[in-house]
Structure formats: C-alpha cells, structure tokens
C-alpha atoms as a PDB file:
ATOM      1  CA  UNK A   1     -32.021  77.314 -13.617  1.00  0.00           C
ATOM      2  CA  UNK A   2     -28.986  75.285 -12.495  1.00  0.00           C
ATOM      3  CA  UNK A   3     -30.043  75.393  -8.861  1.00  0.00           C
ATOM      4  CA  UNK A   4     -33.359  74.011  -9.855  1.00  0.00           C
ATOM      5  CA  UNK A   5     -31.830  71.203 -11.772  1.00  0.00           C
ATOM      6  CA  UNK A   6     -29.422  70.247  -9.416  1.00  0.00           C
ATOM      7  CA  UNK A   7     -32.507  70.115  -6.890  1.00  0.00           C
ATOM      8  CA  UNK A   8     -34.233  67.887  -9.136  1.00  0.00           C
ATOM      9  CA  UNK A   9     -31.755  65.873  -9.477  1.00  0.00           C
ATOM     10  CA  UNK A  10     -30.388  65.460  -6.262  1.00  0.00           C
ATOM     11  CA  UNK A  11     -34.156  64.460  -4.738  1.00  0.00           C
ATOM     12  CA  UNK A  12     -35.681  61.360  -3.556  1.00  0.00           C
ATOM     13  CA  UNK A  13     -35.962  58.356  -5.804  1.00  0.00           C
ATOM     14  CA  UNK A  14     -39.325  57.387  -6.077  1.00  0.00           C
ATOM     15  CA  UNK A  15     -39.643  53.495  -4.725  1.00  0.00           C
ATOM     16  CA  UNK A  16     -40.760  50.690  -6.857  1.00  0.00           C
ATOM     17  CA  UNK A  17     -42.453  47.318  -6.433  1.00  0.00           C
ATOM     18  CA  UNK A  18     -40.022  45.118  -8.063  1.00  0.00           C
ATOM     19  CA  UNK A  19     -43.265  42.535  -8.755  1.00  0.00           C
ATOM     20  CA  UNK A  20     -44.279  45.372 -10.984  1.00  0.00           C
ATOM     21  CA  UNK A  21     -41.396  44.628 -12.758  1.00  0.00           C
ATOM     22  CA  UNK A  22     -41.767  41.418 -15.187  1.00  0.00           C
ATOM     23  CA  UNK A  23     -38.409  41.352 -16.209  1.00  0.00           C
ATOM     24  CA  UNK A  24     -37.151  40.580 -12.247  1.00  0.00           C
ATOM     25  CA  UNK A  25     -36.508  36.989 -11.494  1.00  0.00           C
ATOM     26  CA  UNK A  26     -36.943  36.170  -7.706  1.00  0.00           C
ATOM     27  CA  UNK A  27     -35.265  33.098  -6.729  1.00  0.00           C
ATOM     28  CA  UNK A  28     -37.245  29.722  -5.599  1.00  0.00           C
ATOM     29  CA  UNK A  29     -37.162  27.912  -2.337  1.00  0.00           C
ATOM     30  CA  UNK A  30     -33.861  25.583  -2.413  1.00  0.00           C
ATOM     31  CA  UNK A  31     -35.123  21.580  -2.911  1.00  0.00           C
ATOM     32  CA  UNK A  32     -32.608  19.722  -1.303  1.00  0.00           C
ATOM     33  CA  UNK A  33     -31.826  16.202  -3.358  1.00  0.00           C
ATOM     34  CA  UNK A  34     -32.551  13.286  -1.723  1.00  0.00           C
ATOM     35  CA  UNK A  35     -29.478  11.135  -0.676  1.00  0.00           C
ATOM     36  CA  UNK A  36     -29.561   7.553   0.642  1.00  0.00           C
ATOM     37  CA  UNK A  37     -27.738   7.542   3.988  1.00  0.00           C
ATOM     38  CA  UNK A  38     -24.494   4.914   3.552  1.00  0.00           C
ATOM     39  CA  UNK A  39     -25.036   2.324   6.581  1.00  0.00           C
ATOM     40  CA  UNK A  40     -22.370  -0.014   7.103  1.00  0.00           C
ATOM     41  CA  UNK A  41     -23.131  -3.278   6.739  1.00  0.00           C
ATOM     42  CA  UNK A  42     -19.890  -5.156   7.326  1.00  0.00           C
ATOM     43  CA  UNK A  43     -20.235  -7.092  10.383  1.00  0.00           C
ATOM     44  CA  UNK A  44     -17.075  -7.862  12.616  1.00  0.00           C
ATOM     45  CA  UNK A  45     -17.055 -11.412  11.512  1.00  0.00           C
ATOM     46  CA  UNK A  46     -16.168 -10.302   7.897  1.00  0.00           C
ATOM     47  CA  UNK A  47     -13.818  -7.764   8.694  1.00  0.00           C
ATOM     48  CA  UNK A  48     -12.058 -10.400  11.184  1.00  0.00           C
ATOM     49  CA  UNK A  49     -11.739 -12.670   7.450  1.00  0.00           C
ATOM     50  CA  UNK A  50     -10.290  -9.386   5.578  1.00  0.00           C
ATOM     51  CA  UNK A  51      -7.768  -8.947   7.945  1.00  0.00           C
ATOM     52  CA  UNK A  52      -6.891 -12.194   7.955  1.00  0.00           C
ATOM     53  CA  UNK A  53      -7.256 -12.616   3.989  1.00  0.00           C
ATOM     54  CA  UNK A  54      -4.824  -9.310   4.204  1.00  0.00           C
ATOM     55  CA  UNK A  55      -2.488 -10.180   6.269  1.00  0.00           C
ATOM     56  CA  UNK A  56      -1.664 -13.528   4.300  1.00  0.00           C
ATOM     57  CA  UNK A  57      -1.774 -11.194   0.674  1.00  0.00           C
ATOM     58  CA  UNK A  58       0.432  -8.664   2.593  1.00  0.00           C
ATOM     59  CA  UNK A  59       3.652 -11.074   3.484  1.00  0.00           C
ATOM     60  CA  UNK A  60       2.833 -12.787  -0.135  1.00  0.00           C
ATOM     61  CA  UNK A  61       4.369  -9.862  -1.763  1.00  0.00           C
ATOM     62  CA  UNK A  62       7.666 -10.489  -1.092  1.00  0.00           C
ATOM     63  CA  UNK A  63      10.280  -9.245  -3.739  1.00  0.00           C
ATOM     64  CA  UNK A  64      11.531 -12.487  -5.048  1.00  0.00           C
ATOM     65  CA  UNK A  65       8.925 -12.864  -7.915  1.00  0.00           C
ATOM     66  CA  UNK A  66       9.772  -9.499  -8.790  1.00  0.00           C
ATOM     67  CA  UNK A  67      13.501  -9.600  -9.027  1.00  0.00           C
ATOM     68  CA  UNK A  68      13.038 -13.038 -10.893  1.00  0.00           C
ATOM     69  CA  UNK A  69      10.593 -11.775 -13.283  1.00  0.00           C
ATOM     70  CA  UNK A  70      13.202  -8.357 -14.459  1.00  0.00           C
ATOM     71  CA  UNK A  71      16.209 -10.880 -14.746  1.00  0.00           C
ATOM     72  CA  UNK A  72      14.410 -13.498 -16.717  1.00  0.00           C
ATOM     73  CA  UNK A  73      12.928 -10.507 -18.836  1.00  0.00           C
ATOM     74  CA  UNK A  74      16.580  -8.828 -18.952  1.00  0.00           C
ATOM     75  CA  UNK A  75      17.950 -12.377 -20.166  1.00  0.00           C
ATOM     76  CA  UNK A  76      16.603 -11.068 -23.858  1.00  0.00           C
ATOM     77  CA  UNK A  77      19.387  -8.182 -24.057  1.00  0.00           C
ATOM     78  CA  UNK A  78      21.964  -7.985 -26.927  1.00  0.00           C
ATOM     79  CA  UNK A  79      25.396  -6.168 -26.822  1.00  0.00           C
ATOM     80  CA  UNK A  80      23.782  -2.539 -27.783  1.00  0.00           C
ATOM     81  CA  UNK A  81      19.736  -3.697 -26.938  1.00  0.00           C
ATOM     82  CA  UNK A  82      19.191  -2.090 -24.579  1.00  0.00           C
ATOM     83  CA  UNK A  83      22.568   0.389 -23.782  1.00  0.00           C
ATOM     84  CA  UNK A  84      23.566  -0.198 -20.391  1.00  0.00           C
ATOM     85  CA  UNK A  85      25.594   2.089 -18.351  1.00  0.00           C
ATOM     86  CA  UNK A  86      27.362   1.204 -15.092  1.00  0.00           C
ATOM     87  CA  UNK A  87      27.427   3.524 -11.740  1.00  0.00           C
ATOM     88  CA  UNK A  88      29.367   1.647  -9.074  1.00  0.00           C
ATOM     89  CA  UNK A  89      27.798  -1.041  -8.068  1.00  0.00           C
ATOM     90  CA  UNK A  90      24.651   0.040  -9.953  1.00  0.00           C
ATOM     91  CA  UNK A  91      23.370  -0.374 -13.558  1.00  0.00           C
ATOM     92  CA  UNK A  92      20.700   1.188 -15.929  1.00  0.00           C
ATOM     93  CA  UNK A  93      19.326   2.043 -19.213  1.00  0.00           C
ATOM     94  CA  UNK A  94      17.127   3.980 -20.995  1.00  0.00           C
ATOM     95  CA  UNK A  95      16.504   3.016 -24.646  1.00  0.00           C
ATOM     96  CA  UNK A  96      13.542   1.670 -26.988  1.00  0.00           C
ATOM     97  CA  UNK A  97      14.837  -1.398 -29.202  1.00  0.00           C
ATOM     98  CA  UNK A  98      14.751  -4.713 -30.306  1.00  0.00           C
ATOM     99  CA  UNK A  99      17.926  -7.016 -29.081  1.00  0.00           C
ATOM    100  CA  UNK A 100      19.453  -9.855 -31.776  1.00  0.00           C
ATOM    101  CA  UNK A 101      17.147 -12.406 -30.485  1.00  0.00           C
ATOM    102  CA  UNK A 102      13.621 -10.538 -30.956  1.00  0.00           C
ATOM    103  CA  UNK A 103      13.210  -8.872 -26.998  1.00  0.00           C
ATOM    104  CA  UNK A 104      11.536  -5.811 -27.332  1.00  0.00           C
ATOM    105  CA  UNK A 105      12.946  -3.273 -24.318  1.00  0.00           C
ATOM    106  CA  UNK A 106      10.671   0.232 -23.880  1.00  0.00           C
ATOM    107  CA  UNK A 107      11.365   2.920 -21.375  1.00  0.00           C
ATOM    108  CA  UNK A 108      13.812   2.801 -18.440  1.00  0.00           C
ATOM    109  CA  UNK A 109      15.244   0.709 -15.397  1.00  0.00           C
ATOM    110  CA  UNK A 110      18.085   1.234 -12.270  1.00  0.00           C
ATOM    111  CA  UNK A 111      19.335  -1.884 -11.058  1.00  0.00           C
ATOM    112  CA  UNK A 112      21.668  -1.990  -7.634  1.00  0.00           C
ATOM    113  CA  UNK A 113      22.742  -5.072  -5.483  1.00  0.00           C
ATOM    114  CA  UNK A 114      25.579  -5.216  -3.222  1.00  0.00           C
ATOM    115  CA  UNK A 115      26.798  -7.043   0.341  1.00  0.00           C
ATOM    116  CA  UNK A 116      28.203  -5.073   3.566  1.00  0.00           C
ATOM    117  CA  UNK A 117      30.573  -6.765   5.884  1.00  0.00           C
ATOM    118  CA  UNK A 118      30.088  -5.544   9.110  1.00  0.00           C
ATOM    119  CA  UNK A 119      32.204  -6.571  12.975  1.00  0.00           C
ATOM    120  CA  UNK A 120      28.936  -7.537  14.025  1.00  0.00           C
ATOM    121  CA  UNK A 121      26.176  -8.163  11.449  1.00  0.00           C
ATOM    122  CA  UNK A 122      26.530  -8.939   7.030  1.00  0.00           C
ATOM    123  CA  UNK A 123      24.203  -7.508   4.906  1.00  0.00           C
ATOM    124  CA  UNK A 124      23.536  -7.917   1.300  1.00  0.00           C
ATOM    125  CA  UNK A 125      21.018  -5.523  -0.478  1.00  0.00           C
ATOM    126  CA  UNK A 126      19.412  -5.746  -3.864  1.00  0.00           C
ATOM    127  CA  UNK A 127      16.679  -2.817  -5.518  1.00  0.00           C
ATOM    128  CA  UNK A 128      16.003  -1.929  -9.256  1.00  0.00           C
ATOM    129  CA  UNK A 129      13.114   0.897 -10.473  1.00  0.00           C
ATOM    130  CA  UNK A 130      11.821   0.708 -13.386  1.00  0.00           C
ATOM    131  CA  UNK A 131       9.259   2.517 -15.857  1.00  0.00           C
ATOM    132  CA  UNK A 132       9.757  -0.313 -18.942  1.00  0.00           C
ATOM    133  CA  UNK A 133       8.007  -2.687 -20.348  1.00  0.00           C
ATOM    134  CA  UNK A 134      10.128  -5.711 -22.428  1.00  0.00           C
ATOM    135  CA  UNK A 135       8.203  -8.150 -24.178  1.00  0.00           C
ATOM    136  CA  UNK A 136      10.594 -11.471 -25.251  1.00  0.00           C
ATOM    137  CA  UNK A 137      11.009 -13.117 -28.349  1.00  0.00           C
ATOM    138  CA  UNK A 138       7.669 -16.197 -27.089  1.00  0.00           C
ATOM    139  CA  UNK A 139       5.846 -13.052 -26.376  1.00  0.00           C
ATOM    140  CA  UNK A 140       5.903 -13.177 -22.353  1.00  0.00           C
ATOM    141  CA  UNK A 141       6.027  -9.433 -20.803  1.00  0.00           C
ATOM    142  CA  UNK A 142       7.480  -7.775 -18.017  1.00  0.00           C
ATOM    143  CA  UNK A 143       5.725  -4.063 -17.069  1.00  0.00           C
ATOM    144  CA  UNK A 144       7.465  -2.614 -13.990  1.00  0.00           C
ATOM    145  CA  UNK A 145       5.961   1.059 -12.846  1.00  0.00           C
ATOM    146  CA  UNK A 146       7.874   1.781  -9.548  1.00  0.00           C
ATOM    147  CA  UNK A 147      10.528   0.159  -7.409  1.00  0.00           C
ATOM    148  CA  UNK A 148      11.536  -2.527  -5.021  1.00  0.00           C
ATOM    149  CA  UNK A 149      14.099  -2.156  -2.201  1.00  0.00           C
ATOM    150  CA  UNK A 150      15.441  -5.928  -0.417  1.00  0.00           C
ATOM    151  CA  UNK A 151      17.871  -5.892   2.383  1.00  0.00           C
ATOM    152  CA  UNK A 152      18.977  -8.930   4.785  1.00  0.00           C
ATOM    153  CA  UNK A 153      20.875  -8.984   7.872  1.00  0.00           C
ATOM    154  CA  UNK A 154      22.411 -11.397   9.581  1.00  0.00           C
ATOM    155  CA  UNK A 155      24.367 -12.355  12.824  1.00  0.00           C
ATOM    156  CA  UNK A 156      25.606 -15.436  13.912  1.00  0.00           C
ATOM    157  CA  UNK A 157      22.116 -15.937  15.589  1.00  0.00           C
ATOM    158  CA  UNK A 158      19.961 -13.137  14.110  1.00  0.00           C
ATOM    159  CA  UNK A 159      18.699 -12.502  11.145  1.00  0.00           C
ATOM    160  CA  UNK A 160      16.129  -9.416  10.023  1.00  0.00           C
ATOM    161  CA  UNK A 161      14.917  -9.069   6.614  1.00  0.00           C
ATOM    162  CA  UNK A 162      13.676  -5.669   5.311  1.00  0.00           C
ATOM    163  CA  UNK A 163      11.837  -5.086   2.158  1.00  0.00           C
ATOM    164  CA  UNK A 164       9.174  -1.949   0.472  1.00  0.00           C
ATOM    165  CA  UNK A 165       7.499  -2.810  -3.243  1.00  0.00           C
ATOM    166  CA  UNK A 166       5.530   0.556  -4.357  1.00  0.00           C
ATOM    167  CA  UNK A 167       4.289   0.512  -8.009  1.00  0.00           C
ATOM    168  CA  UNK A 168       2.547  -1.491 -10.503  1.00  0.00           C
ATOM    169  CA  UNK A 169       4.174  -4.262 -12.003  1.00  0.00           C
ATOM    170  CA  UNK A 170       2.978  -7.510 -13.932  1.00  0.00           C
ATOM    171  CA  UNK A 171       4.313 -10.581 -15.663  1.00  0.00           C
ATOM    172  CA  UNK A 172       2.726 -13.740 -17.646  1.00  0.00           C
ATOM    173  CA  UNK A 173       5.619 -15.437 -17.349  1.00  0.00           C
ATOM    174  CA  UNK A 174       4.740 -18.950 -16.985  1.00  0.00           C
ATOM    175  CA  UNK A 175       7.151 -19.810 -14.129  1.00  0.00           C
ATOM    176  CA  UNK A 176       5.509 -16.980 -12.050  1.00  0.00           C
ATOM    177  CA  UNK A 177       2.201 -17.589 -13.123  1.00  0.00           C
ATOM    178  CA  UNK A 178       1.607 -18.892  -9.160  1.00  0.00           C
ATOM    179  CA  UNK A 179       3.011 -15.452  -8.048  1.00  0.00           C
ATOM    180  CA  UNK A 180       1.581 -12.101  -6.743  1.00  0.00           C
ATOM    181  CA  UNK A 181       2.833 -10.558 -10.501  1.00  0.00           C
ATOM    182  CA  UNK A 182       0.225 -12.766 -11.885  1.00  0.00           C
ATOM    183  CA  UNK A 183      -2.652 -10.425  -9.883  1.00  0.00           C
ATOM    184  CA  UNK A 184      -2.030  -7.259 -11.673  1.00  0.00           C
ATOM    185  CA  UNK A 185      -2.054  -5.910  -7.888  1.00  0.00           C
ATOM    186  CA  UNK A 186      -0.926  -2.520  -6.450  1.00  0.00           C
ATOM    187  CA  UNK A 187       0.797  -2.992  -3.721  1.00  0.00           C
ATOM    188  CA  UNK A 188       2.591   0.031  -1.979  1.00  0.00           C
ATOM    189  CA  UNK A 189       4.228  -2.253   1.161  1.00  0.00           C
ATOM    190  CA  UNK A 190       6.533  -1.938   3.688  1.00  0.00           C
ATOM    191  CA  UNK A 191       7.635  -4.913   5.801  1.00  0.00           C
ATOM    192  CA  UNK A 192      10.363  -6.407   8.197  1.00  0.00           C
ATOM    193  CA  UNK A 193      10.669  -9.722   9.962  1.00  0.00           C
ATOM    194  CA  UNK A 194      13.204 -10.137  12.596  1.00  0.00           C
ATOM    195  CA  UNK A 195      13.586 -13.903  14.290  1.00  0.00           C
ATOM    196  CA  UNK A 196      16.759 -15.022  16.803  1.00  0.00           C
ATOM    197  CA  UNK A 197      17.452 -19.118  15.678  1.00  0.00           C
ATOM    198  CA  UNK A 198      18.147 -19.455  19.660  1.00  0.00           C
ATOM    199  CA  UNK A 199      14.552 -18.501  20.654  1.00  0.00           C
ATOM    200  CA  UNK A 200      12.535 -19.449  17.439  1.00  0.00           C
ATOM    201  CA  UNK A 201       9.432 -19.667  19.249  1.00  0.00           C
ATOM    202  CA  UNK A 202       9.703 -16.515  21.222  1.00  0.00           C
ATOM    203  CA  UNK A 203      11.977 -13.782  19.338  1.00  0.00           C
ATOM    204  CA  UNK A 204       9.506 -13.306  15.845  1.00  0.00           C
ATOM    205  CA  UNK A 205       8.404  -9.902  15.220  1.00  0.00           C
ATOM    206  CA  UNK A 206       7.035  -8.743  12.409  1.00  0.00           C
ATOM    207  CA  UNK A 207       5.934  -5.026  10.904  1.00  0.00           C
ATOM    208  CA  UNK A 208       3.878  -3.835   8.140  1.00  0.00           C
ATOM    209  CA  UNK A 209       2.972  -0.531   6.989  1.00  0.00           C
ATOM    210  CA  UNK A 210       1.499   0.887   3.443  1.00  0.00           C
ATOM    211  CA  UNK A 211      -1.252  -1.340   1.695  1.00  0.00           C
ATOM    212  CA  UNK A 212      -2.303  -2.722  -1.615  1.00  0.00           C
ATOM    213  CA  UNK A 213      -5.580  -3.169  -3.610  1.00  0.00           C
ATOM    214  CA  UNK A 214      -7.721  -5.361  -4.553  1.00  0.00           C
ATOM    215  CA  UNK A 215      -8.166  -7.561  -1.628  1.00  0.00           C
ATOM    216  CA  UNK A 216     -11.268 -10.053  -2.113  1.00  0.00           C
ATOM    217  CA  UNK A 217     -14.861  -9.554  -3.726  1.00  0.00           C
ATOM    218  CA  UNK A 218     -16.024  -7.238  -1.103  1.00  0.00           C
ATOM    219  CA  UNK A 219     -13.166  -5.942   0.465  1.00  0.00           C
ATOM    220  CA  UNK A 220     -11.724  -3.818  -2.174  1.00  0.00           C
ATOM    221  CA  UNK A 221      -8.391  -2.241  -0.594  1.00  0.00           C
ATOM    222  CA  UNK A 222      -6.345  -2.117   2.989  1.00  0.00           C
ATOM    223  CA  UNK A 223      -4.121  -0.353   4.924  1.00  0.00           C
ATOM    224  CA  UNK A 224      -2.092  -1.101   7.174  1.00  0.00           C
ATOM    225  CA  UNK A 225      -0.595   1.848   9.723  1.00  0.00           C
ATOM    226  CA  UNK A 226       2.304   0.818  12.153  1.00  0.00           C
ATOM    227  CA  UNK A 227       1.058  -2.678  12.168  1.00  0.00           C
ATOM    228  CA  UNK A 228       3.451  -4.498  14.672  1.00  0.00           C
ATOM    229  CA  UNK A 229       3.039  -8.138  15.736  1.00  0.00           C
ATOM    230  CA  UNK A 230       5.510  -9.941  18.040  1.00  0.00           C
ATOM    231  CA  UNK A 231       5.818 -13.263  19.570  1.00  0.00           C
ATOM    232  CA  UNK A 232       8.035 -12.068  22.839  1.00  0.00           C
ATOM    233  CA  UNK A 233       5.276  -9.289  24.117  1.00  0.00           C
ATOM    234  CA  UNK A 234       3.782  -9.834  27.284  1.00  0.00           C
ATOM    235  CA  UNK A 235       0.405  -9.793  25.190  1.00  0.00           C
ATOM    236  CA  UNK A 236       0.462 -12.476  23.387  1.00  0.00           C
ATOM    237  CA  UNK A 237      -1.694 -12.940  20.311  1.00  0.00           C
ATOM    238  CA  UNK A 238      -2.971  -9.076  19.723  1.00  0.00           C
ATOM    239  CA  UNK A 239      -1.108  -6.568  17.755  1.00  0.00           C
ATOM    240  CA  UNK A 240      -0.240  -2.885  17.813  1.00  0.00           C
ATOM    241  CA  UNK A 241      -1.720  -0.518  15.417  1.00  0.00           C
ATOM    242  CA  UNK A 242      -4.001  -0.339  13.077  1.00  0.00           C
ATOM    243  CA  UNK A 243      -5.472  -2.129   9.802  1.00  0.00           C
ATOM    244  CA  UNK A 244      -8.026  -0.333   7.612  1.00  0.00           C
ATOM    245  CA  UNK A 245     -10.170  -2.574   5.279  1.00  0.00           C
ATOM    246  CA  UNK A 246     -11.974  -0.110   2.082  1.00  0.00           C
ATOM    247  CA  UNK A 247     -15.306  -2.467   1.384  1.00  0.00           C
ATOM    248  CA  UNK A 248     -16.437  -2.152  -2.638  1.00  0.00           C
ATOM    249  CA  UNK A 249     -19.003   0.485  -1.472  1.00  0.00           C
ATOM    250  CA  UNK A 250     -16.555   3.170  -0.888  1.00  0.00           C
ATOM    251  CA  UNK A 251     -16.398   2.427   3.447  1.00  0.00           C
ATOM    252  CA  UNK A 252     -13.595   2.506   5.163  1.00  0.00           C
ATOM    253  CA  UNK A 253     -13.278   0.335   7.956  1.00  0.00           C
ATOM    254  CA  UNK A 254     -10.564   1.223  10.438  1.00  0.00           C
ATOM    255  CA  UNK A 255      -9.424  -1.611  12.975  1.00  0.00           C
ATOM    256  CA  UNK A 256      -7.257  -0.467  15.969  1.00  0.00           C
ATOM    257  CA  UNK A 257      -5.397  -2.917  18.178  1.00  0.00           C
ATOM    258  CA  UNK A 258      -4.667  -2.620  21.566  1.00  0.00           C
ATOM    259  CA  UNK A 259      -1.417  -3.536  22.037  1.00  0.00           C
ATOM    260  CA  UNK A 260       2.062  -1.351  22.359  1.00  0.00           C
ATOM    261  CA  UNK A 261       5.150  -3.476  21.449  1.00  0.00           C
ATOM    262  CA  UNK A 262       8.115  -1.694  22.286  1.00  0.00           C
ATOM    263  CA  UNK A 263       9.960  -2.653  24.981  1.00  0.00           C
ATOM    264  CA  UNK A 264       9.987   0.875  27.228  1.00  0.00           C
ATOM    265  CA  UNK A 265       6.457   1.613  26.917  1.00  0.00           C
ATOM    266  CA  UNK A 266       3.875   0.434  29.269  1.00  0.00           C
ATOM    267  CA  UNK A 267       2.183  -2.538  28.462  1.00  0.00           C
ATOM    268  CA  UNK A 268      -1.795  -3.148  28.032  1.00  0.00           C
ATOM    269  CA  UNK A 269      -3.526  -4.409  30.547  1.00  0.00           C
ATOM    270  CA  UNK A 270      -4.169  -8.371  30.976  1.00  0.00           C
ATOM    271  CA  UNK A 271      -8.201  -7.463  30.152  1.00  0.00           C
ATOM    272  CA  UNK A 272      -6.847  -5.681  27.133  1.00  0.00           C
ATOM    273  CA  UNK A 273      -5.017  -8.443  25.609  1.00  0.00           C
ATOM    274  CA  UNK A 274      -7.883 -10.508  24.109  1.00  0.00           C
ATOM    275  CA  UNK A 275      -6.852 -10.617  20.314  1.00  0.00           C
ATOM    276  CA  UNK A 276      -9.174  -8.472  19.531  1.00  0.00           C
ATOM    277  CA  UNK A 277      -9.315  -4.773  18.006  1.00  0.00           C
ATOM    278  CA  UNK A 278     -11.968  -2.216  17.967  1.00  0.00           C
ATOM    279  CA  UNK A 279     -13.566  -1.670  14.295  1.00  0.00           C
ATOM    280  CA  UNK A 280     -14.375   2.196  13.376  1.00  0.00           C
ATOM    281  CA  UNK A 281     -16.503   3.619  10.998  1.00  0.00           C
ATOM    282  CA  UNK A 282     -16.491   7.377  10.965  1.00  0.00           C
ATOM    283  CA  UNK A 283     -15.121   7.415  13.946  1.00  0.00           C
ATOM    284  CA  UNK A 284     -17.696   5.633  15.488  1.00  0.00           C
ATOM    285  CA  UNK A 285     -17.161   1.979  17.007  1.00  0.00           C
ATOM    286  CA  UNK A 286     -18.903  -1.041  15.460  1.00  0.00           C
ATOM    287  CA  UNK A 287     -17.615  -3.840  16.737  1.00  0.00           C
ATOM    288  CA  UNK A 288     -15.014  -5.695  18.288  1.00  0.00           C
ATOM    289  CA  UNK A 289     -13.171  -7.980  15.272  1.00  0.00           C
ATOM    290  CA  UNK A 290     -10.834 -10.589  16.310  1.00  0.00           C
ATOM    291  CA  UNK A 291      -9.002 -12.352  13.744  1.00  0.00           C
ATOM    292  CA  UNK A 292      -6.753 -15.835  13.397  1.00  0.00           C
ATOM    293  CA  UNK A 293      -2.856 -14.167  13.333  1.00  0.00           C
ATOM    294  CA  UNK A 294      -1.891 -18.222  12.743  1.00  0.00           C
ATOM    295  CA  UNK A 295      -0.255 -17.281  10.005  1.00  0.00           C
ATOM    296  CA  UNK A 296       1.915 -14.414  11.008  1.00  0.00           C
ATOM    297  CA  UNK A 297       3.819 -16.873  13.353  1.00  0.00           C
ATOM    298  CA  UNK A 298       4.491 -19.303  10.484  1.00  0.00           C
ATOM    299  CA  UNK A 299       6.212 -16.491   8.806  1.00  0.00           C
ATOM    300  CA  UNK A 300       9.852 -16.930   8.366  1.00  0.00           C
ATOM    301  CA  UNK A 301      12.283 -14.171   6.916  1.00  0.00           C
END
C-alpha cells in the first residue's frame, strides 16, 4: 500500500488555467504619466544681467555689516548677562538671559580678532560664530546661524584682503537697514581681492567661490566655482571659471569662462578672449552670455 501511495504522490501535477481561477489577479499594461518636458527659456541676454546682478550682490557681502551688527547687539551685555569666558585672544558664551538694561541674549557665540607682525607683510584678523539670537532693550534683533572669517594683509605696497560668510544671519537694526543683513539672504561666500598701490590699474585680481540665494525675481540662486578675474592677464576683460545661475523654475544654468589666470599656465587664445562664456544647460550649450565686469574693476579691498 505504501508503494502505491508514494506513487501517487510522487506523480505529475495536473496543469491548470490560471483564468479558471477567479481569485488570480493578472497585472495591467503600465500607463506611463504624462510629464511636460522642462525647456529652458532663459536667453543669454538674461543670464548676461544675472551674472552681472550676482557679481555686484556677491562683493556686497562683505563682513563689515556683520561684525557691526554682533557688537552693536553685544553693547546690551551686563556683568553676568551673558557669562563670558576668555581663550587667548578669543571670547565666548553660552547662556539664555536678560542683562540690567533689558537685552535679551539666547544661544551661543565665539568671538576672535587679533594682528600678526610679520618681516615682510602685517596682518590683522577678526571672526566670531554664532548660533544666538539677542534682541535689545528698543526691540532691534540680531540672529546669527554660522560664521564669518576677515583677514587683511598688507605690505608697504600690497595689500590682499580675504574674507568667507557661511550661515544665516539678519538684523533690523536701523543703521544697517541699507545693508546685505537687511535681505534675510544666505550667503555661503568666499572671496579675496589683491591690488599693488604702484600699479592700481593693472595689479587687481579678484576671486570668488561658494554662492548665496535669492538673487532677483527670476534668478533664484548662484554659484560661483573658482571664479577668478584679474586686471594684469593677457586676456583682458573675460574671467576664469565658472558661474551657475538656478532660475525660479528649478534650471540650472551653468556659465563657463574661457580664461586661465595663473601665471604658468598657457594662456587662451586671442579669438578666445571675447568676454564672453559659454552657457550650459544639461550639459548642452545654449548660448554664448557676455556680461558688463565694470564693476569688478571698481572693486577696492
């Protein structure tokens, strides 16, 4: 009996149509969604006036506002309001009060300045983070998220400034209500300017790297990569690197220049040097954009 049961069992399994089935679910034909395809529709003459509109925004945030708008907001601070501690040439605190005359301080700052005396250059530095907001006794309010770095060199005929801003920082107070703090802006910059007093016309070079948002109505963000503009290369009046311009749809606009300012690398050619830089999107060209850099040599450091 066992043999026959085993041979039962062991035998062919009889096939079945699975439509005979009503409990089997066969899957439908995939519809695909229909999706608008994103043109670009900035044309080079408007990405031309966003890199110019950038540039100017980009050497407007310099970090004098900022370190005016912390000390005028630190001016509020009472013996114990907020507890400072020292750290060579460095203070900071970390404390949530209200000082004798009605400041409010909230969260925490580092504060640093100094000057180097060197045989052949001085240098004085300044840089604070913070994560604090302090709101005075007429109601005005500082609200720092990030840090600022400031350092200036100088010979007896050089002089090159170096500065970076990353974070988010505001003020209404009403002597910097003309100033970049008054934009609510993001910037995340890095920039130096370097200019020799005996050639002022020839020895300016300036670099920028990082970005910021917003930029204007329709150009919502940039970025600048290696941007390097000089007044001594033998191409005049065209830049090295890039700029990238994000327009409010989402597009990102990417602007290379032609030129390669550093002294030991070969310079473009004299066709290549015509001011203007090739616009990408996708990695696709679009255009050649050639903005006004007027106001890059009215830039002083």
């Amino acid at each position: 009996m066992w043999s026959i049961l085993s041979i039962i069992a062991c035998g062919p399994a009889q096939e079945t149509d699975p439509s005979e089935n009503s409990d089997t679910q066969l899957p439908s034909e995939y519809i695909y969604d229909d999706t608008d395809v994103i043109v670009p529709d900035q044309t080079p003459e408007a990405l031309a006036a966003g890199v110019e509109t950038a540039l100017e925004r980009a050497l407007a945030f310099t970090p004098g506002p900022l370190f005016d708008a912390y000390a005028l907001a630190m001016e509020g601070q009472s013996d114990n309001c907020p507890n400072m501690y020292a750290d060579g040439d460095a203070y900071f605190w970390s404390d949530q009060c209200t000082s004798d005359d009605g400041t409010y301080f909230s969260g925490y700052s580092y504060a640093q300045e100094g000057t180097e005396y060197g045989d052949e250059a001085d240098a004085s530095y300044k840089s604070f983070y913070s994560a604090a907001t302090i709101t005075n006794a007429n109601g005005y309010t500082f609200n720092g998220a990030g840090g600022v770095y400031d350092y200036v060199a100088t010979t007896e005929f050089e002089t090159s400034h170096y500065w970076n801003i990353r974070g988010a920082f505001s003020s209404d107070e009403p002597s910097l209500l003309d100033s970049w703090l008054a934009e609510n802006a993001n910037p995340d910059i890095e920039a130096s300017v370097y200019i020799n007093s005996q050639y002022p016309t020839a020895s300016l070079d300036i670099r920028l790297d990082g970005g910021f948002s917003p930029l204007s109505e329709t150009l919502v963000a940039v970025s600048f990569d290696d941007f390097h503009w000089a007044e001594w290369t033998t191409c005049l009046g065209e830049p090295g690197g890039s700029i990238s311009l994000r327009s409010e749809d989402g597009l990102w606009y990417d602007i290379l220049f032609d030129n390669v300012i550093e002294w030991d690398d070969e310079q473009p050619t004299t066709e290549e040097c015509d001011g203007c830089g090739t616009a990408y999107y996708l990695g696709e060209p679009v255009g050649q954009v050639c903005p006004n850099f007027d106001v890059l040599a009215e830039v002083t450091p």
